[in-house]
C-alpha atoms as a PDB file:
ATOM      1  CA  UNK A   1      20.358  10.659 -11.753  1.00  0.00           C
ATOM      2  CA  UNK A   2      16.465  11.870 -11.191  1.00  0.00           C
ATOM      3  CA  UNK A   3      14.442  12.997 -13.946  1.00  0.00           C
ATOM      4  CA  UNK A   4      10.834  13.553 -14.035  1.00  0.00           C
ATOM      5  CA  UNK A   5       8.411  11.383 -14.971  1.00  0.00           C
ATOM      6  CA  UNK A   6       7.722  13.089 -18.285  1.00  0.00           C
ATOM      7  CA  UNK A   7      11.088  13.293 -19.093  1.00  0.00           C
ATOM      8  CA  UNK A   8      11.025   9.324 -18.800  1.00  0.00           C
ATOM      9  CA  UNK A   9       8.264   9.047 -20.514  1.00  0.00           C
ATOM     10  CA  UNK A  10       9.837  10.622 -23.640  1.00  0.00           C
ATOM     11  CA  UNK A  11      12.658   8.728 -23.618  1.00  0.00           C
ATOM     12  CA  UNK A  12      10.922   5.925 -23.581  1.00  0.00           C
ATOM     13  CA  UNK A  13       8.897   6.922 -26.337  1.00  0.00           C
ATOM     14  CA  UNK A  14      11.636   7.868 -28.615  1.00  0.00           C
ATOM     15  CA  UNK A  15      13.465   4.913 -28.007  1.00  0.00           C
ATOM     16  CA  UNK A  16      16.244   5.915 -25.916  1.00  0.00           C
ATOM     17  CA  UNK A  17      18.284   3.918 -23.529  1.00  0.00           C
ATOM     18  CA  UNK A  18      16.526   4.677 -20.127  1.00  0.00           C
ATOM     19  CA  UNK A  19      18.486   1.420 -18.005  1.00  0.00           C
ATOM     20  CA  UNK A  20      19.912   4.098 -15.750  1.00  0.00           C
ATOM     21  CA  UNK A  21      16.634   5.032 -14.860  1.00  0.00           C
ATOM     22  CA  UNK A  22      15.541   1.576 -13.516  1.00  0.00           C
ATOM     23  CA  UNK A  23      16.024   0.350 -10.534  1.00  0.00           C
ATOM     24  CA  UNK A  24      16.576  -3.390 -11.510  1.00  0.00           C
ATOM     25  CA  UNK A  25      18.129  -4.807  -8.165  1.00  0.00           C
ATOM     26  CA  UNK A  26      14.848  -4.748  -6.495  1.00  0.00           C
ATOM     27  CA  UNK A  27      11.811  -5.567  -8.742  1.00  0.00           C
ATOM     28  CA  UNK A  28       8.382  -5.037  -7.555  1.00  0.00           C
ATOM     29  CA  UNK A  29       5.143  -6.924  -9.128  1.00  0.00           C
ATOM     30  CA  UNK A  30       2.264  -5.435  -9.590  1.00  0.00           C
ATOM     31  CA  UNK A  31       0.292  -5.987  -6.661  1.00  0.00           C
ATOM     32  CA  UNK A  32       2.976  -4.500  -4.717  1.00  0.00           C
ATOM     33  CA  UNK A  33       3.042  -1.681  -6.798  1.00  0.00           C
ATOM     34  CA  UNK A  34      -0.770  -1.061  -6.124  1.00  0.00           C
ATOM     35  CA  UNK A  35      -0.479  -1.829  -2.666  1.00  0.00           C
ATOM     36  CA  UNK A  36       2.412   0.865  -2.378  1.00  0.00           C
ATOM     37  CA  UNK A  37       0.964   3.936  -4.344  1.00  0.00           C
ATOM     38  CA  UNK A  38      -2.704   3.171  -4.691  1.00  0.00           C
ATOM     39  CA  UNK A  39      -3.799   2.343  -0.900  1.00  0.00           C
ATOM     40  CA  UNK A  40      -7.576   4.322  -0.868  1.00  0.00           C
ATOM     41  CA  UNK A  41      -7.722   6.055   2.624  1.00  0.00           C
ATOM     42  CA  UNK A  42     -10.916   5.291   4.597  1.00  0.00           C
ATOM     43  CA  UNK A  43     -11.936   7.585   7.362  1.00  0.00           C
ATOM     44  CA  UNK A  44     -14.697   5.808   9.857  1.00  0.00           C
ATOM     45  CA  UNK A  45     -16.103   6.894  13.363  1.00  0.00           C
ATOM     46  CA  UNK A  46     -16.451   4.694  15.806  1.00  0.00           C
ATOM     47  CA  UNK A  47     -18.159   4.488  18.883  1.00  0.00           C
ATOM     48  CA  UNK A  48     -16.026   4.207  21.929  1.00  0.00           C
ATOM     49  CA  UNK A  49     -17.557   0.402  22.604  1.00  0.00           C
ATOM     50  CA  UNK A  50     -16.483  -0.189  19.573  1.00  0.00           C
ATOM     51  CA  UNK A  51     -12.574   0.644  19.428  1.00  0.00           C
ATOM     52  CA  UNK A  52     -12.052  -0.359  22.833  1.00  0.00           C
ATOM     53  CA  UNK A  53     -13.069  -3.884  21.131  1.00  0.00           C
ATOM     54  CA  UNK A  54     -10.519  -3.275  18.340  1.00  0.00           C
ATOM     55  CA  UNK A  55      -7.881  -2.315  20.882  1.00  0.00           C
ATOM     56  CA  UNK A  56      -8.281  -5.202  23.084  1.00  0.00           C
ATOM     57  CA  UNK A  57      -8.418  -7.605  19.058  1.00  0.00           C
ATOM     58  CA  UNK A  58      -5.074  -5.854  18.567  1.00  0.00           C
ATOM     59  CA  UNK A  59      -3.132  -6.719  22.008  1.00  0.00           C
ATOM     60  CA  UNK A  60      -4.452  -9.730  21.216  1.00  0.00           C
ATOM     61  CA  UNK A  61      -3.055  -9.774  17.672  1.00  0.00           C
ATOM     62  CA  UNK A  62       0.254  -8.288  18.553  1.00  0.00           C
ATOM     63  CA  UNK A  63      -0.887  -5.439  16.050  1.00  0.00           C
ATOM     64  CA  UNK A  64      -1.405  -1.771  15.442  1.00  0.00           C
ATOM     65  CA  UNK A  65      -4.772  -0.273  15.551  1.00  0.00           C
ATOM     66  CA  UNK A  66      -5.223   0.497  11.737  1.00  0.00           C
ATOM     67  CA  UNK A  67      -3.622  -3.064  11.024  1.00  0.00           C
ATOM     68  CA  UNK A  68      -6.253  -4.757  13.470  1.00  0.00           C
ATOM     69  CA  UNK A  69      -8.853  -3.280  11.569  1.00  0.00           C
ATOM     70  CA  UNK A  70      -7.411  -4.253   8.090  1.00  0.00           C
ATOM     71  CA  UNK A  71      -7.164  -7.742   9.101  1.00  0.00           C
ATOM     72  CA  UNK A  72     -10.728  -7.779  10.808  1.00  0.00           C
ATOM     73  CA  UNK A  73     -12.374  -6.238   6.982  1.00  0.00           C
ATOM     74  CA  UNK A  74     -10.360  -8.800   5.157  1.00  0.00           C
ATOM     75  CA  UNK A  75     -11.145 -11.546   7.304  1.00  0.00           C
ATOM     76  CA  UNK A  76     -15.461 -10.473   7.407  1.00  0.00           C
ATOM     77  CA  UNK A  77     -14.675  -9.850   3.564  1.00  0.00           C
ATOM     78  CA  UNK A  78     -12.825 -13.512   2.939  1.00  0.00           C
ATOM     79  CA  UNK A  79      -9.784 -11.669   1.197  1.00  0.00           C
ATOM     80  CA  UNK A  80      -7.942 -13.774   3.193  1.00  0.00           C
END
């Protein structure tokens, strides 16, 4: 059963059993709960020297355009 979020939220806050409301077979942690619903979109342009770079980094990388990019920004940015 669905209910809305508000609807959760006063259950909660009156104390009411709201286990049917959990999903508890497949816990997330936090980090992937920001990853999942609080990504920040980023729009950039490019010249065309420039992506054709990123294209050839991702055949190289096995990887998607947006992904190369992601991993190029961490890597510059030493996130990882």
């Amino acid at each position: 059963m669905k209910i809305t979020a508000q609807e959760f939220d006063e259950k909660f806050d009156n104390y009411e059993n709201i286990d049917e409301f959990i999903d508890y077979k497949n816990p997330m942690n936090l980090n992937e709960f920001k990853n999942k619903y609080f990504n920040d979109k980023l729009e950039l342009t490019l010249t065309q020297t420039i992506k054709n770079k990123i294209l050839e980094k991702s055949k190289q990388l096995g990887l998607n355009f947006e992904n190369t990019i992601k991993v190029l920004l961490a890597r510059e940015l030493q996130v990882i």
